[in-house]
C-alpha atoms as a PDB file:
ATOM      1  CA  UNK A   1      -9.838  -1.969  -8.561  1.00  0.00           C
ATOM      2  CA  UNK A   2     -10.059  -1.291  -4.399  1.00  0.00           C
ATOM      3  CA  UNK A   3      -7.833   1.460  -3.016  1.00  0.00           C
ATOM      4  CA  UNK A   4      -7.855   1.390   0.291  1.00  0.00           C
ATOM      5  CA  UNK A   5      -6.361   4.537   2.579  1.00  0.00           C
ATOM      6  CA  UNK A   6      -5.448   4.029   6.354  1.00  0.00           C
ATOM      7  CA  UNK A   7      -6.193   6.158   9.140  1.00  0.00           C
ATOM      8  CA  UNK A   8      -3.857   5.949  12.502  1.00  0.00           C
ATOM      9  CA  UNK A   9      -4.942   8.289  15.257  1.00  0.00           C
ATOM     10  CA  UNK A  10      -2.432   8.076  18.013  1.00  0.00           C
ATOM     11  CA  UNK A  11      -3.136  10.527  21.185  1.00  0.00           C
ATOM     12  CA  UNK A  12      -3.946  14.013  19.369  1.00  0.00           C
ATOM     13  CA  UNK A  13      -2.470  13.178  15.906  1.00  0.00           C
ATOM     14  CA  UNK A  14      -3.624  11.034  13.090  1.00  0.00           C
ATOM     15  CA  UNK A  15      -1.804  10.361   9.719  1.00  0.00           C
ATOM     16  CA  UNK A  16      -3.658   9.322   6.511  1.00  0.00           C
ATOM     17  CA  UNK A  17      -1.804   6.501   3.905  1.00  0.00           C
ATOM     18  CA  UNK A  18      -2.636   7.096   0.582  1.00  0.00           C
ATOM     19  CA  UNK A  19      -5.311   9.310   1.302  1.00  0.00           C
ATOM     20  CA  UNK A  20      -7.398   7.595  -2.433  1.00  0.00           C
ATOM     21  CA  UNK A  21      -8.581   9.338  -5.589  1.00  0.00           C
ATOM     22  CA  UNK A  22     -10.757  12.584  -6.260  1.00  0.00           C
ATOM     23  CA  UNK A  23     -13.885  10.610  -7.100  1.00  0.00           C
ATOM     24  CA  UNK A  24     -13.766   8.705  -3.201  1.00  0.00           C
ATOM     25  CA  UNK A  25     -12.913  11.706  -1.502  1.00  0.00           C
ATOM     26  CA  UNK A  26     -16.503  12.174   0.112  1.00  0.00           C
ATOM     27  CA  UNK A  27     -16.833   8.512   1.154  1.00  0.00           C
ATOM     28  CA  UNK A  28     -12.821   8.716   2.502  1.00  0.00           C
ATOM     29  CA  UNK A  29     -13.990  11.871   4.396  1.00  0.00           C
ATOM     30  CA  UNK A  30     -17.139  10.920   5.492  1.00  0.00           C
ATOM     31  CA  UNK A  31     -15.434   7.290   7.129  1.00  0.00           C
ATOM     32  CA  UNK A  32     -12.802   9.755   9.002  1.00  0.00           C
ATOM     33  CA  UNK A  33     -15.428  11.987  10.580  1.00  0.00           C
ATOM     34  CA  UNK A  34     -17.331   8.842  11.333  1.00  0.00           C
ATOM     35  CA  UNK A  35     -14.041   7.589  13.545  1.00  0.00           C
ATOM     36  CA  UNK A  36     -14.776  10.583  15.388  1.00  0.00           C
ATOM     37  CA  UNK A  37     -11.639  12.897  14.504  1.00  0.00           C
ATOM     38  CA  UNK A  38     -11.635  16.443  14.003  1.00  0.00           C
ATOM     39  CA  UNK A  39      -9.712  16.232  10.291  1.00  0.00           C
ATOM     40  CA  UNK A  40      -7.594  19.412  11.582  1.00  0.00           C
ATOM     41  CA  UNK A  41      -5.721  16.667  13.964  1.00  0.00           C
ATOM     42  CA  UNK A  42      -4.196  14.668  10.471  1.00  0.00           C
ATOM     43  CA  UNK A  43      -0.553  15.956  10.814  1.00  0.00           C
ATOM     44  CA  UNK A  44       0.682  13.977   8.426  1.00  0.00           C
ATOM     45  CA  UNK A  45      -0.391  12.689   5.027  1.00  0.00           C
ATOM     46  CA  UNK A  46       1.712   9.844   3.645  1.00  0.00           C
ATOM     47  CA  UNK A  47       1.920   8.803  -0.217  1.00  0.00           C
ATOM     48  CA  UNK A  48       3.472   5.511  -1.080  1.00  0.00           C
ATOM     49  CA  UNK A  49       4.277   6.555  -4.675  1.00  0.00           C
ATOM     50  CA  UNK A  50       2.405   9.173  -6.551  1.00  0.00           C
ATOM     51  CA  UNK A  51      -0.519   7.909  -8.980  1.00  0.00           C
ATOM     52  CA  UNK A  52      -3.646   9.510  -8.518  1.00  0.00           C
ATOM     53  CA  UNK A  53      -5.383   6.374  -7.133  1.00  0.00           C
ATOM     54  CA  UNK A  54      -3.559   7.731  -4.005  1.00  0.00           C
ATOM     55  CA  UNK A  55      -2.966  11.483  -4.500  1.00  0.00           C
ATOM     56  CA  UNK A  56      -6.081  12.814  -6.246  1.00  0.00           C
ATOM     57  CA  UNK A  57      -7.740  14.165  -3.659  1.00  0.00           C
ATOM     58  CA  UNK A  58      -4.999  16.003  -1.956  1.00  0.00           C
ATOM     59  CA  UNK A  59      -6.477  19.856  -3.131  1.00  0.00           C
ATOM     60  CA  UNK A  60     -10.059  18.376  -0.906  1.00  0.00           C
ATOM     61  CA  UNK A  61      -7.895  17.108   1.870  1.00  0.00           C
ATOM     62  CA  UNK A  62      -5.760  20.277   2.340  1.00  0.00           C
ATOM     63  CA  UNK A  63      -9.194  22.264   2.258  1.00  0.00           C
ATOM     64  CA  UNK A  64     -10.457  20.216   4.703  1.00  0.00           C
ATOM     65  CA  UNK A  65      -7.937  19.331   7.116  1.00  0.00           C
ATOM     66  CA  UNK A  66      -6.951  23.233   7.226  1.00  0.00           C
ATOM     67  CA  UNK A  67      -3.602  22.563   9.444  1.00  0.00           C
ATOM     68  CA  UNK A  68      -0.855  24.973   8.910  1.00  0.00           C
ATOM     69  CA  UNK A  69       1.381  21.748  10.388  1.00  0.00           C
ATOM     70  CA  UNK A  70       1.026  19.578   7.778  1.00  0.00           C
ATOM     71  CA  UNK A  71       2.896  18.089   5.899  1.00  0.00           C
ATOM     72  CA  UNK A  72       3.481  15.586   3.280  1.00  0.00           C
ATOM     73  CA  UNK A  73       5.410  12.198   3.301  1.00  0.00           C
ATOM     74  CA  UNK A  74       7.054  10.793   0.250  1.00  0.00           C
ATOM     75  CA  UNK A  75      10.128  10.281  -1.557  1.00  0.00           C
ATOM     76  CA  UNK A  76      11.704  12.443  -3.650  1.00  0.00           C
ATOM     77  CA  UNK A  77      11.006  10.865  -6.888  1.00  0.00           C
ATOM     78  CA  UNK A  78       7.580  11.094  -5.944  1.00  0.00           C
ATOM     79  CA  UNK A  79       7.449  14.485  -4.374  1.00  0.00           C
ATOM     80  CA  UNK A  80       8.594  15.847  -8.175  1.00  0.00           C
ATOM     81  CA  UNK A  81       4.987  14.490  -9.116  1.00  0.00           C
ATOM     82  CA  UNK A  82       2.779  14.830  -6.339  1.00  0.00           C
ATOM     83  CA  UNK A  83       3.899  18.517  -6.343  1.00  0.00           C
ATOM     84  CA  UNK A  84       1.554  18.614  -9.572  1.00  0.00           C
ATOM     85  CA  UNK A  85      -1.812  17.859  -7.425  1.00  0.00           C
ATOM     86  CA  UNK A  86      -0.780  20.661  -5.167  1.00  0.00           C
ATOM     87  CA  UNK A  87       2.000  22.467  -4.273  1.00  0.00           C
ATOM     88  CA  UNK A  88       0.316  24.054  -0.940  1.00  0.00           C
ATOM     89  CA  UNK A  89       1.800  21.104   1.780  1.00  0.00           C
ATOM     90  CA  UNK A  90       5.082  21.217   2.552  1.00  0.00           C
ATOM     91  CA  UNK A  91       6.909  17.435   1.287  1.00  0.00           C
ATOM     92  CA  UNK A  92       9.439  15.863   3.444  1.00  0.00           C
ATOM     93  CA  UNK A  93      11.816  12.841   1.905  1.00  0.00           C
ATOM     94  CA  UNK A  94      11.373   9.904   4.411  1.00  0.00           C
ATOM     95  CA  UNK A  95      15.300   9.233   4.170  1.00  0.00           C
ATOM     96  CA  UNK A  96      16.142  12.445   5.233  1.00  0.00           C
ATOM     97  CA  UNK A  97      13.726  12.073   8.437  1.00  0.00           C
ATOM     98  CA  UNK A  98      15.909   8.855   9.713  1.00  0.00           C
ATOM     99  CA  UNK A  99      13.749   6.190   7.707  1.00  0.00           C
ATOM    100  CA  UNK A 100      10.978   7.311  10.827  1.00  0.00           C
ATOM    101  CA  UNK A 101       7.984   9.088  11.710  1.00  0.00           C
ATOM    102  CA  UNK A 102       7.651   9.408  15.684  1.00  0.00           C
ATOM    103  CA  UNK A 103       4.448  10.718  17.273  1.00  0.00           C
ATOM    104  CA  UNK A 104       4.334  12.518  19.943  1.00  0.00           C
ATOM    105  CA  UNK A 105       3.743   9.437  22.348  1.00  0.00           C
ATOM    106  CA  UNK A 106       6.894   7.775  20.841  1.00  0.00           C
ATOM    107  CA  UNK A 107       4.861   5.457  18.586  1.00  0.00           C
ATOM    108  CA  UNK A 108       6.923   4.853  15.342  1.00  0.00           C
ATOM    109  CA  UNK A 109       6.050   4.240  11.873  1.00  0.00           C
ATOM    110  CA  UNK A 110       9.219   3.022   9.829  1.00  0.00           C
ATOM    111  CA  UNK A 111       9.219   3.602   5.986  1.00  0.00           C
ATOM    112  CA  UNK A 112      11.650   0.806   4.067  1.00  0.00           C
ATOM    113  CA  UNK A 113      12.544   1.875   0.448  1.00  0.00           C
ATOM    114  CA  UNK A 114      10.869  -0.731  -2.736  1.00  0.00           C
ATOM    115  CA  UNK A 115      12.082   0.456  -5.407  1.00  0.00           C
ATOM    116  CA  UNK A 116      10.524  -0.237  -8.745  1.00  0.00           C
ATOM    117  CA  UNK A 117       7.356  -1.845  -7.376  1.00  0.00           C
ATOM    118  CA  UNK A 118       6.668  -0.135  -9.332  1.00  0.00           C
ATOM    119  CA  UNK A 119       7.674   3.381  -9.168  1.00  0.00           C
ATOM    120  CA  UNK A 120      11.101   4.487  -8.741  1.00  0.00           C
ATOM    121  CA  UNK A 121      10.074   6.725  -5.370  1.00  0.00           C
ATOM    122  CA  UNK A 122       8.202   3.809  -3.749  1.00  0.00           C
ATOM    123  CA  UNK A 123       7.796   2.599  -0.341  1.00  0.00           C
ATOM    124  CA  UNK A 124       6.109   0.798   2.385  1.00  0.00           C
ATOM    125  CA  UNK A 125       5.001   1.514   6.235  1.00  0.00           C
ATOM    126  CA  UNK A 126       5.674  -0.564   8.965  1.00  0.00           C
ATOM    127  CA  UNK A 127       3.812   0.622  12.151  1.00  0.00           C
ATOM    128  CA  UNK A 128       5.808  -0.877  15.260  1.00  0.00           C
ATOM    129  CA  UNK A 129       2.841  -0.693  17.635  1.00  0.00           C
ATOM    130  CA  UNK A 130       0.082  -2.837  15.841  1.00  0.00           C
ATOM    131  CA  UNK A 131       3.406  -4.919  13.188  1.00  0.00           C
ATOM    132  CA  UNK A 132       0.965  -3.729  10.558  1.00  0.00           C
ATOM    133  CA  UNK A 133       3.039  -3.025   7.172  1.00  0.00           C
ATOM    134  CA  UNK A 134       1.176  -1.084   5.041  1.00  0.00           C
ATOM    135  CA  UNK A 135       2.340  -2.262   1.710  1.00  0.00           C
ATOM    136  CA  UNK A 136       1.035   0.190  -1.407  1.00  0.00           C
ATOM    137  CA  UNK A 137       1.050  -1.678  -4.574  1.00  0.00           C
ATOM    138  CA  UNK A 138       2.849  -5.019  -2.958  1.00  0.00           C
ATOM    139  CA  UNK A 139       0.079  -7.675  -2.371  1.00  0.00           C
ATOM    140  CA  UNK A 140      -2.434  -5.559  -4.222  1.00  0.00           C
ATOM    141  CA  UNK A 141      -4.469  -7.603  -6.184  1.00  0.00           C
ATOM    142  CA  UNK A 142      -6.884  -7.263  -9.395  1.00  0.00           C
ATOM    143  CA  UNK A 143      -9.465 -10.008  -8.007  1.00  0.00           C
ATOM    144  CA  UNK A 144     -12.935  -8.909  -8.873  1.00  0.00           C
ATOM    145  CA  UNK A 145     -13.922 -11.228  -5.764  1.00  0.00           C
ATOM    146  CA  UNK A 146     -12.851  -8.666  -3.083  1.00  0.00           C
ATOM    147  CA  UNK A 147     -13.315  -9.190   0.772  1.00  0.00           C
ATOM    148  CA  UNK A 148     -11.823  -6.816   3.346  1.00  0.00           C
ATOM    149  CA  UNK A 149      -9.976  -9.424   5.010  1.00  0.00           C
ATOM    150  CA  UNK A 150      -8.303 -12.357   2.391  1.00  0.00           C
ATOM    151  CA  UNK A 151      -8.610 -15.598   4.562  1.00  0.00           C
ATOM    152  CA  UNK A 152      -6.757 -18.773   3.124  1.00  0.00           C
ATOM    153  CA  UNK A 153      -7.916 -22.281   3.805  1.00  0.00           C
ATOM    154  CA  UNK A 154      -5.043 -25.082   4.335  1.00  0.00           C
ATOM    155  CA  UNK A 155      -6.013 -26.160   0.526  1.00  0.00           C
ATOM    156  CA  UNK A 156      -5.373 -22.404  -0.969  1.00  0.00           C
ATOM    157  CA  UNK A 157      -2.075 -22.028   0.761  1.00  0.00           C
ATOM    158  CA  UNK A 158      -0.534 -25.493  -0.613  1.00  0.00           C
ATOM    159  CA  UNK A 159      -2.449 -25.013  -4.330  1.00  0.00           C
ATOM    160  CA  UNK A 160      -0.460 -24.451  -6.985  1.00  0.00           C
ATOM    161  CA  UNK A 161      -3.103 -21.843  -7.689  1.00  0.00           C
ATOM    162  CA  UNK A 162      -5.141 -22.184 -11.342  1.00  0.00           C
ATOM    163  CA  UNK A 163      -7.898 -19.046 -12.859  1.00  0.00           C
ATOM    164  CA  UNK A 164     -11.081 -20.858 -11.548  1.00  0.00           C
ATOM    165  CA  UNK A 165     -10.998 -22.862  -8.188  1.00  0.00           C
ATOM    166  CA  UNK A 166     -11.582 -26.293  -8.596  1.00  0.00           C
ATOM    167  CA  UNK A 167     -13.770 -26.666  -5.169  1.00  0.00           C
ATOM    168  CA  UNK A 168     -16.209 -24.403  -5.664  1.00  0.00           C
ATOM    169  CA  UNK A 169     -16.170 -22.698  -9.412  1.00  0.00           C
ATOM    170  CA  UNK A 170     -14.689 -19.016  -8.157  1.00  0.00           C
ATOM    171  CA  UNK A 171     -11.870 -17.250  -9.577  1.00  0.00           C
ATOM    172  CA  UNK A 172      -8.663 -17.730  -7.345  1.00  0.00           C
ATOM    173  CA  UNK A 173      -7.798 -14.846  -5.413  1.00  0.00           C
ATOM    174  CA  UNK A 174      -4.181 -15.553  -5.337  1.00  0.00           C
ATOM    175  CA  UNK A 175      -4.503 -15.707  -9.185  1.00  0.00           C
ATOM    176  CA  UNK A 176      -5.370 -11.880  -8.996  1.00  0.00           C
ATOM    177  CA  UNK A 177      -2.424 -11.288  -7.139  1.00  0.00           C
ATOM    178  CA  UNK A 178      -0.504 -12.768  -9.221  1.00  0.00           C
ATOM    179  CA  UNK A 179      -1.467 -10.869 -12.032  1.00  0.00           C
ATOM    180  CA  UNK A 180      -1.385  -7.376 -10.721  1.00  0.00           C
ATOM    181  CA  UNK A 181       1.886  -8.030  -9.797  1.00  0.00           C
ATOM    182  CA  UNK A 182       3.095  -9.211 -13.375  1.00  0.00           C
ATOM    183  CA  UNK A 183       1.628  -6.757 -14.977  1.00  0.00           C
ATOM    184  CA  UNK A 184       2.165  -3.759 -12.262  1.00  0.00           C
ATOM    185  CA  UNK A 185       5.635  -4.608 -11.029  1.00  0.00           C
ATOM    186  CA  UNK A 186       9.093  -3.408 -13.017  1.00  0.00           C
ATOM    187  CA  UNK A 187      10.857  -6.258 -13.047  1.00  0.00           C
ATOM    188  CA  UNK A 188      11.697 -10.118 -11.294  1.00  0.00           C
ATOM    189  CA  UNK A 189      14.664  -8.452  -9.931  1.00  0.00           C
ATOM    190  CA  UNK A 190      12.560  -5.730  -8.415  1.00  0.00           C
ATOM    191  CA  UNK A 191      10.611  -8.054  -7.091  1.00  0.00           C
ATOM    192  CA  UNK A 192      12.204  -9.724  -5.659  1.00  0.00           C
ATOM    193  CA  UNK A 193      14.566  -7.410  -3.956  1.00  0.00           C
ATOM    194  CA  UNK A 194      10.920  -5.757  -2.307  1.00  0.00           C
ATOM    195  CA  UNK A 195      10.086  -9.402  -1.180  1.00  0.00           C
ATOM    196  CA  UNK A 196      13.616  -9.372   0.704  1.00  0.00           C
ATOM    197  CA  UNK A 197      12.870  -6.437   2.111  1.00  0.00           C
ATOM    198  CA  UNK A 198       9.674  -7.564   3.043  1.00  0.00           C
ATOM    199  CA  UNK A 199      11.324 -10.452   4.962  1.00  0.00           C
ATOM    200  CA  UNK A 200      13.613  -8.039   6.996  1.00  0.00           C
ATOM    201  CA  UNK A 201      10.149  -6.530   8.625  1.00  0.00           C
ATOM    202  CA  UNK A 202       8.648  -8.580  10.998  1.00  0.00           C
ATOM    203  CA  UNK A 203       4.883  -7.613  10.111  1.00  0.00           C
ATOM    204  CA  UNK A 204       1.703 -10.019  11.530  1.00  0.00           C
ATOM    205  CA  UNK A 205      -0.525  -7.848   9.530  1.00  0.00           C
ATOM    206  CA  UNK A 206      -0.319  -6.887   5.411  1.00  0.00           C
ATOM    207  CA  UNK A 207      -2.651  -3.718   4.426  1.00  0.00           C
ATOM    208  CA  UNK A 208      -1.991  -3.110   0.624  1.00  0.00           C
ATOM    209  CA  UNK A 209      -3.373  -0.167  -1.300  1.00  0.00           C
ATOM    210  CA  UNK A 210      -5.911  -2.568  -3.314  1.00  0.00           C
ATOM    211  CA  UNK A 211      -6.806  -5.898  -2.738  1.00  0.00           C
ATOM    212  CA  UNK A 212      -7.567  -7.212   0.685  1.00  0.00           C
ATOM    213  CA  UNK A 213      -5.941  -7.174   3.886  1.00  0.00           C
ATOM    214  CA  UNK A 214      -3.551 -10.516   5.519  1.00  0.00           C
ATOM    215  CA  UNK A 215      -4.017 -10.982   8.749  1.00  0.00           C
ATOM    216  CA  UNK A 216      -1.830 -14.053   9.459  1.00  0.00           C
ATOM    217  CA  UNK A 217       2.001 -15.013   9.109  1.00  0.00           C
ATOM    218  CA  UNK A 218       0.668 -18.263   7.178  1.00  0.00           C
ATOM    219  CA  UNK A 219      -1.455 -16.041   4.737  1.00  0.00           C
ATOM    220  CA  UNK A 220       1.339 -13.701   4.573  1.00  0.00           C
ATOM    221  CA  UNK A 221       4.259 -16.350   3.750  1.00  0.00           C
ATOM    222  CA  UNK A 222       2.009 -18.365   1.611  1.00  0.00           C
ATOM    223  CA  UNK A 223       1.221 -15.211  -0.930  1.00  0.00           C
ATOM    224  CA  UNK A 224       5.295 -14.544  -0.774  1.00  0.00           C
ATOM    225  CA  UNK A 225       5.787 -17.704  -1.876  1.00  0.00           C
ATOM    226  CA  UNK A 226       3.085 -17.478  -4.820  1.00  0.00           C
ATOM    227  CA  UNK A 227       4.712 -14.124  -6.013  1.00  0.00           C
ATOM    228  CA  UNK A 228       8.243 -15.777  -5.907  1.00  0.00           C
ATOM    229  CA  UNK A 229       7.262 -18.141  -8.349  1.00  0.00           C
ATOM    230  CA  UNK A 230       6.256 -16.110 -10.690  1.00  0.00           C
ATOM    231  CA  UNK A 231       7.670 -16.440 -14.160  1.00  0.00           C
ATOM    232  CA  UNK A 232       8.451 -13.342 -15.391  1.00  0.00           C
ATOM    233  CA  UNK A 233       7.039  -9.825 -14.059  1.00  0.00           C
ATOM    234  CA  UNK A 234       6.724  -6.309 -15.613  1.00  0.00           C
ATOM    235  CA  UNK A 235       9.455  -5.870 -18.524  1.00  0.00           C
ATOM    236  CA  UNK A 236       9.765  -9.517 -18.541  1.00  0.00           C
ATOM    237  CA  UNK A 237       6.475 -11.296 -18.217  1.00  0.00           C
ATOM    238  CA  UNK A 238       6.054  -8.790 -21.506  1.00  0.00           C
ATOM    239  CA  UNK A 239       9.487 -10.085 -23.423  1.00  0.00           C
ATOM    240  CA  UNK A 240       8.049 -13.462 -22.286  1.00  0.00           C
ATOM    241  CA  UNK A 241       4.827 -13.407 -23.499  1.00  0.00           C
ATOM    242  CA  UNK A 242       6.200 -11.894 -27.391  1.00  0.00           C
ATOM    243  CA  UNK A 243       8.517 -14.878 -27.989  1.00  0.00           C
END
């Protein structure tokens, strides 16, 4: 399973997304300093939801980053947990912030409330600047065939999408999305109700926590439309599958 954290540096600031697990915390680090950033500039470090695919290695990023100004993003459904990885960094409740973080050069990140998918506290992050949403769990996948970038041919986007493709023998990547999401997600009704929300942000760019990355409106609406038809997620792809 990919997790995949996000760095934005705007001007003298940087915020880290889902920062990854204890295990990754050298390779995370050693891809920041890489970037060229001093780690004392991350002001911000945002968590989605609070599992420790995402969270684990906040004790090695407080150490590091060593900035009396930071603080955490969350929820506060989340905040009750993540306050069990650390309880050094102050944590901030995006609603209570006006739904906005705004750096210092004006540049916005908005945070939109998905509830269920699939924790109570989560949430996604829609930079205005780039109209990248970074998504969490939403379009994460379980595909063993994992590129950076998921590129889909005219024939992927109008399949119907089956476990093996029948062009050229590989697993489906669409079929991994489909899974994590029935087996991840609450609920249809949560689902859906995150896809809705989904369709009020007017992103050209998906970055989910695992799986790969959609860099096209026609990827982006095609994998919608795939998770839409799913029948049954969480609670009831599970009733479903007892009958």
């Amino acid at each position: 399973l990919h997790c995949n954290p996000y760095l934005i540096i705007e001007g003298d600031e940087a915020v880290l997304i889902d920062g990854g697990n204890r295990d990754d915390f050298s390779t995370v680090m050693l891809k920041i300093l890489r970037t060229g950033l001093d780690p004392c500039r991350i002001c911000r470090l945002i968590y989605q939801h609070y599992d420790p695919d995402l969270c684990g290695n906040l004790p090695q990023l407080e150490a590091i980053i060593n900035n009396d100004d930071l603080q955490i993003i969350s929820h506060a459904e989340n905040n009750v947990f993540i306050h069990y990885y650390s309880k050094k960094t102050p944590k901030r409740d995006f609603r209570f912030m006006g739904n906005e973080f705004v750096f210092k050069t004006g540049r916005k990140l908005k945070f939109f409330a998905t509830p269920f998918c699939h924790a109570p506290g989560s949430f996604v992050t829609f930079d205005e600047k780039t109209k990248t949403l970074f998504s969490s769990d939403i379009f994460g996948s379980y595909d063993s065939r994992w590129e950076l970038y998921l590129d889909l041919d005219e024939q992927c986007i109008s399949c119907e999408g089956k476990p093996v493709c029948e062009r050229d023998g590989k697993k489906c990547p669409l079929e991994g999305i489909k899974m994590f999401h029935q087996q991840i997600m609450s609920s249809t009704k949560a689902l859906d109700y995150t896809l809705d929300v989904l369709d009020s942000i007017d992103a050209e760019i998906i970055a989910p926590q695992h799986g790969s990355i959609l860099s096209s409106k026609t990827d982006i609406n095609a994998v919608k439309k795939h998770l839409r038809s799913l029948d049954g997620v969480g609670i009831d792809y599970v009733l479903k599958e007892s009958k």
